[in-house]
N, C-alpha and C. Protein backbone atom coordinates (compact mmCIF):
# COMPACT_ATOMS: atom_id res chain seq x y z
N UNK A 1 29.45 -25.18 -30.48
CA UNK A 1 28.83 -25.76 -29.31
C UNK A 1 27.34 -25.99 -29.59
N UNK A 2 26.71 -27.31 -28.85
CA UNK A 2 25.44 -27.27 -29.28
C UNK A 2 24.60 -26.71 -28.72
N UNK A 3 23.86 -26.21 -28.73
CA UNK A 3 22.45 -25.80 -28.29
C UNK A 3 21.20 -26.80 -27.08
N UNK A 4 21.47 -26.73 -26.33
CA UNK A 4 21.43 -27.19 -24.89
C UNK A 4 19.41 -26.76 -24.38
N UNK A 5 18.53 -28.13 -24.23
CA UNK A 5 17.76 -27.47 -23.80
C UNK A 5 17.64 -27.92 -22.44
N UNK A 6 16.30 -27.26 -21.61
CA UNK A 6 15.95 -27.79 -20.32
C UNK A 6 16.22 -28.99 -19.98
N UNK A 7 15.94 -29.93 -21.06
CA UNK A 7 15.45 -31.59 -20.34
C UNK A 7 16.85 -31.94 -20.08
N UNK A 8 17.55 -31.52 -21.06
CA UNK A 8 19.25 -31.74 -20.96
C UNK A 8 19.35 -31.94 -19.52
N UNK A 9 19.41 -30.07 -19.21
CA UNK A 9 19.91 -30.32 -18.03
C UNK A 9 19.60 -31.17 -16.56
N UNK A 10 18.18 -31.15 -16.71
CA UNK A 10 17.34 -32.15 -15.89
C UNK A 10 18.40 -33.39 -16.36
N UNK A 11 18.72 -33.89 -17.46
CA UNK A 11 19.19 -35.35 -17.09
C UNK A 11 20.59 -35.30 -16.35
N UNK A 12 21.27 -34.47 -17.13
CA UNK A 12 22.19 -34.31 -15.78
C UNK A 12 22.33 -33.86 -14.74
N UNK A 13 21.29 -33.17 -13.65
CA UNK A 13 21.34 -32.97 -12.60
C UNK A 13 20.87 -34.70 -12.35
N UNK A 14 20.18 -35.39 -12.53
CA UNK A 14 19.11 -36.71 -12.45
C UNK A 14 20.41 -37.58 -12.25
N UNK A 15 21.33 -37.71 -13.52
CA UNK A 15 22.33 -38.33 -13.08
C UNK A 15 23.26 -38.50 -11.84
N UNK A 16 23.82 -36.74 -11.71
CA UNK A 16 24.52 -36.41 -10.72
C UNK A 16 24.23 -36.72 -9.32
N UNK A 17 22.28 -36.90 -8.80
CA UNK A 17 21.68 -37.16 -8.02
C UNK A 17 21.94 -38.49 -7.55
N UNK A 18 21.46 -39.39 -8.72
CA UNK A 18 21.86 -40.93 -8.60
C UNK A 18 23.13 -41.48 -8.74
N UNK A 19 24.20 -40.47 -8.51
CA UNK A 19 25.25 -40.92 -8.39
C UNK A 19 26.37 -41.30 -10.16
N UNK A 20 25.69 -41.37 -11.06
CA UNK A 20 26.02 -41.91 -12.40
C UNK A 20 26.67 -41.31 -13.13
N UNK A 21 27.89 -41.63 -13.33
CA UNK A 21 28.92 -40.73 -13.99
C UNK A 21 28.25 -39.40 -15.23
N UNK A 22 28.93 -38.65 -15.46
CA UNK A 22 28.55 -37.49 -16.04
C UNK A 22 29.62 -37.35 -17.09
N UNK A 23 29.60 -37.30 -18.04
CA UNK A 23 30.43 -36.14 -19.13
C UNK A 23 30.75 -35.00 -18.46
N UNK A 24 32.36 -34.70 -18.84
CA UNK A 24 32.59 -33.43 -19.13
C UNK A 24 33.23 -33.45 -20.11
N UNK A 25 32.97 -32.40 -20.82
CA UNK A 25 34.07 -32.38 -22.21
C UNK A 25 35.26 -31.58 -21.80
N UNK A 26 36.69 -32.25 -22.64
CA UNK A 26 37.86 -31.82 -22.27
C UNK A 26 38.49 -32.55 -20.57
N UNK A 27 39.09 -31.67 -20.54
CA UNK A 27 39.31 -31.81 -18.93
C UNK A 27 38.82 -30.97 -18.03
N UNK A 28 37.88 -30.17 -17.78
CA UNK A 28 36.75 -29.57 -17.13
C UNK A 28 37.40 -28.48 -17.09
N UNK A 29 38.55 -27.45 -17.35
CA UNK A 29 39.09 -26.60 -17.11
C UNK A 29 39.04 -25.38 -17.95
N UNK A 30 38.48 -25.65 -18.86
CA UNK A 30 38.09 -24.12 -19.17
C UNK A 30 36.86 -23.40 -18.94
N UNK A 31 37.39 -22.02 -19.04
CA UNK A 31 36.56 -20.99 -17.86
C UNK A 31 35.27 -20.82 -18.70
N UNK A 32 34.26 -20.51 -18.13
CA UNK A 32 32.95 -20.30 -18.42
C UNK A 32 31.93 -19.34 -18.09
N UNK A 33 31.28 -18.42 -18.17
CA UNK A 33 29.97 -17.39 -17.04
C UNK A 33 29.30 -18.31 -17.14
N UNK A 34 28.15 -18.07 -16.45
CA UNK A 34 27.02 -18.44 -16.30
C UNK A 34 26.29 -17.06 -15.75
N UNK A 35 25.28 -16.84 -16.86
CA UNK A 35 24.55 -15.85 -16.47
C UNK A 35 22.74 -16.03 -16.89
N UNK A 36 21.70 -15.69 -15.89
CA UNK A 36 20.94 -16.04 -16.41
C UNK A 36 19.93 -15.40 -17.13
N UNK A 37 19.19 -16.12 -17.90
CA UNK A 37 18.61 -15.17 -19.15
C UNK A 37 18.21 -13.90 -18.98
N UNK A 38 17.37 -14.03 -17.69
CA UNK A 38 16.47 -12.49 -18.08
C UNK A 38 17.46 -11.55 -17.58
N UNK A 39 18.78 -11.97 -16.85
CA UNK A 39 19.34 -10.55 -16.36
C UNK A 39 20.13 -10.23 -17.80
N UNK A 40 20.73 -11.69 -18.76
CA UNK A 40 21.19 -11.25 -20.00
C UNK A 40 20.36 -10.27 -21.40
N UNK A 41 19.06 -10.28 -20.90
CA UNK A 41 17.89 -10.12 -21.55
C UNK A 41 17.72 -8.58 -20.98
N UNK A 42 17.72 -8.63 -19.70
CA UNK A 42 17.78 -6.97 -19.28
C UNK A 42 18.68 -6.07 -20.25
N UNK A 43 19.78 -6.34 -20.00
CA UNK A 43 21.03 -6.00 -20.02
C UNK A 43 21.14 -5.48 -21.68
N UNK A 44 20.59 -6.59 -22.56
CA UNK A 44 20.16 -6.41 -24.06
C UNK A 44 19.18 -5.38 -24.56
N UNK A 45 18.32 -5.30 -24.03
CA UNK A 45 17.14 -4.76 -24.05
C UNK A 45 17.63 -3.29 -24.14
N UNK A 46 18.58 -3.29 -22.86
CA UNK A 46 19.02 -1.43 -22.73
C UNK A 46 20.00 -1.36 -23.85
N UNK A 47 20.03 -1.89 -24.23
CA UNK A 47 21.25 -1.57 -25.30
C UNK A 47 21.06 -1.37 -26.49
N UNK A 48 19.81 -1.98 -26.86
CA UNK A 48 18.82 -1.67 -28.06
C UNK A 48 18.96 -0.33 -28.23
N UNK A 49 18.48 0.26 -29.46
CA UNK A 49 18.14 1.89 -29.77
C UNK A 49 19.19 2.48 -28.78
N UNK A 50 20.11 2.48 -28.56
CA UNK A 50 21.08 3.16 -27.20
C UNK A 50 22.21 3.32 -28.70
N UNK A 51 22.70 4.73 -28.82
CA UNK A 51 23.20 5.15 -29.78
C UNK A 51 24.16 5.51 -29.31
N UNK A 52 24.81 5.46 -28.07
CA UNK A 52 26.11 4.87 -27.56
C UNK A 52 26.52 4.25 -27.62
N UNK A 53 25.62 3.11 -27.29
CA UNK A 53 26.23 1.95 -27.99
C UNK A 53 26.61 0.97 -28.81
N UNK A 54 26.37 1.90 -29.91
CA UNK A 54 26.48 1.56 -31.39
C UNK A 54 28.09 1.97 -31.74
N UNK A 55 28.77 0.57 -31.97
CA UNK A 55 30.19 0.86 -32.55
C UNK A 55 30.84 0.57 -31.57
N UNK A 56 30.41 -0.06 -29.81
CA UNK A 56 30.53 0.09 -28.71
C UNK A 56 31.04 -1.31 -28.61
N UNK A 57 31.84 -2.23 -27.89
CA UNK A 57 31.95 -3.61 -27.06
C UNK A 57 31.27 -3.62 -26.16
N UNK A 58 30.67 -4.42 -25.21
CA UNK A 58 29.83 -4.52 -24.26
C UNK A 58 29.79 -5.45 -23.61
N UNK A 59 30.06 -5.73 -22.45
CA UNK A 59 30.25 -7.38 -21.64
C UNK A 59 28.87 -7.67 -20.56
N UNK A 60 27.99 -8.37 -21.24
CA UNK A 60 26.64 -7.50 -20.16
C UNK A 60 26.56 -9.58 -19.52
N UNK A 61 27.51 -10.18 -19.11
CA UNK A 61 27.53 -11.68 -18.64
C UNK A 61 28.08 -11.46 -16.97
N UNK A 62 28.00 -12.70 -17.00
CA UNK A 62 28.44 -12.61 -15.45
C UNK A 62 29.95 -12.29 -15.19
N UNK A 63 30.55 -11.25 -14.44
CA UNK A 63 32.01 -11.18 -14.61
C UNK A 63 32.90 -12.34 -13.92
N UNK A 64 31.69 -13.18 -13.29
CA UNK A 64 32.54 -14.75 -12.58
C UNK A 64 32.60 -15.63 -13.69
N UNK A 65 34.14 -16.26 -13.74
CA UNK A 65 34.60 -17.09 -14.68
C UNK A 65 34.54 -18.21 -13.34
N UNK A 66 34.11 -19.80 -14.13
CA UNK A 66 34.25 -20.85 -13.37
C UNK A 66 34.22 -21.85 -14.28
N UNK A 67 34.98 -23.07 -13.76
CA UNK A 67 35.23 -24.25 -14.99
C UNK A 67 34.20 -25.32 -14.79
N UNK A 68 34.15 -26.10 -16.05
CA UNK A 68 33.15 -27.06 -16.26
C UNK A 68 33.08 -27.69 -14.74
N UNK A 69 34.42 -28.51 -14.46
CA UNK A 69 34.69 -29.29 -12.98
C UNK A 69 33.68 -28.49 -12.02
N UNK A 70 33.91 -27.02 -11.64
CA UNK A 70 33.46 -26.36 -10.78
C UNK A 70 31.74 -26.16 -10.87
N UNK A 71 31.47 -25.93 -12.05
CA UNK A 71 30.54 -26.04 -12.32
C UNK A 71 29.40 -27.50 -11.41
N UNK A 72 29.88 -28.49 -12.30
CA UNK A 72 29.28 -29.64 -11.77
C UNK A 72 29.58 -30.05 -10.54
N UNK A 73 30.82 -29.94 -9.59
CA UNK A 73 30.59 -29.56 -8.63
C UNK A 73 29.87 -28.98 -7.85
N UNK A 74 29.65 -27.92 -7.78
CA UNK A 74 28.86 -27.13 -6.82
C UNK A 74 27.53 -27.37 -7.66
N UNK A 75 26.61 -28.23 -8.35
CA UNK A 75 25.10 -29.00 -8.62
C UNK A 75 25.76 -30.10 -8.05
N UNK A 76 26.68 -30.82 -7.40
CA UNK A 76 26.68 -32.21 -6.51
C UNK A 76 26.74 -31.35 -5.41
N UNK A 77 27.18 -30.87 -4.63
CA UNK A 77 27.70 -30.04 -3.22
C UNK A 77 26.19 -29.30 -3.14
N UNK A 78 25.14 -29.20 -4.02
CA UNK A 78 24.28 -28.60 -3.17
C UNK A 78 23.30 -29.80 -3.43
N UNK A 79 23.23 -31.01 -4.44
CA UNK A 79 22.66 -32.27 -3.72
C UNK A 79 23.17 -33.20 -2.50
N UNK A 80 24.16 -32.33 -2.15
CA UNK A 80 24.53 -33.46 -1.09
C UNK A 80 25.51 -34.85 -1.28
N UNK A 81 26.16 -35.02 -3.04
CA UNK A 81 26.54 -36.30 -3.38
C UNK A 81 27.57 -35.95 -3.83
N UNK A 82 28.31 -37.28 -3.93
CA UNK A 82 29.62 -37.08 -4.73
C UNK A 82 29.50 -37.31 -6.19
N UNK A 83 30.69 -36.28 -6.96
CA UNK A 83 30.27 -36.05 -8.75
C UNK A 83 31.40 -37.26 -8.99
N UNK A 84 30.46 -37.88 -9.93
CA UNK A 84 31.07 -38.95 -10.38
C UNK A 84 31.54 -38.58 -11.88
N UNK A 85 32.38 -37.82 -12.13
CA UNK A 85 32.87 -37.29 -13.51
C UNK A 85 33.68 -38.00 -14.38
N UNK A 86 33.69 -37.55 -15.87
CA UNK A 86 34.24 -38.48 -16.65
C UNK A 86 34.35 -37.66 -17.41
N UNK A 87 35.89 -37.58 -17.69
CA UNK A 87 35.96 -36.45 -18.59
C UNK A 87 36.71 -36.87 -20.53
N UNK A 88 36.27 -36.55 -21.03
CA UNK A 88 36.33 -37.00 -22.60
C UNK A 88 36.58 -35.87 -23.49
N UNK A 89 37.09 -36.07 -24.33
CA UNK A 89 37.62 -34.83 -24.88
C UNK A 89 36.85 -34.75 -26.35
N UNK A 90 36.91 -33.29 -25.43
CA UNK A 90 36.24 -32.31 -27.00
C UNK A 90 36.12 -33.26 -28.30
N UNK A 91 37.11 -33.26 -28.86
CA UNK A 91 37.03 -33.53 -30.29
C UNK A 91 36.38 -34.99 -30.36
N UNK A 92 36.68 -36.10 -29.27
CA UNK A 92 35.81 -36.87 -30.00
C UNK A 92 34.18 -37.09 -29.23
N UNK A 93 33.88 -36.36 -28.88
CA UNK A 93 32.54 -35.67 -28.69
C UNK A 93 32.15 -35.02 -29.50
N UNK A 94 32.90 -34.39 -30.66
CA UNK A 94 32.28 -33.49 -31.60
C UNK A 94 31.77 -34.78 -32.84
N UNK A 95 33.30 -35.90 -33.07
CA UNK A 95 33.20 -36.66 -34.17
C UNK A 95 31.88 -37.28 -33.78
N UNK A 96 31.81 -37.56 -32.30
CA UNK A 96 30.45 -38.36 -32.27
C UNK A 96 29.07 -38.16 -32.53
N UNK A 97 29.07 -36.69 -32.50
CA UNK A 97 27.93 -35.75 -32.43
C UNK A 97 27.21 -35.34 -34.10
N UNK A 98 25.54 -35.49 -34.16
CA UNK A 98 25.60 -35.42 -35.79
C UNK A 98 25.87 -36.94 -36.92
């Protein structure tokens, strides 16, 4: 997966605003967290030097799973617009990519 910055997402909220179809890759259905940095950053931090948790698994993300669809959904549902989605699949998003 690529590496995603700010402006990114600014263009697709920008899109979603003006109505203009959006990418999703696949068919929007696989599950996803969303968690945000500094609580993932908390969460890391304690775990550092923590000699428990060395050798340990650790799930320190959001325990809500939600799909791409849902995702971009609810950034249209709190602009107020309808998501104009378009969904394209993975692989030739990858061939295109690079």
């Amino acid at each position: 997966m690529p590496v995603y910055e700010s402006k990114d997402y600014e263009n697709v909220i920008k899109r979603i605003r003006e109505g203009k179809p959006v990418i999703i890759h696949g068919d929007g259905t696989s599950l996803w967290t969303v968690t945000h940095n500094s609580d993932f950053a908390r969460a890391f931090v304690g775990l550092l030097g923590n000699v428990h948790a060395i050798g340990e698994a650790v799930q320190i993300t959001s325990d809500e799973s939600v799909t791409w669809n849902q995702l971009y959904q609810i950034i249209a549902d709190a602009l107020g617009v309808k998501l104009n989605a378009i969904h394209v699949s993975s692989e030739f998003l990858d061939a295109c990519s690079d």
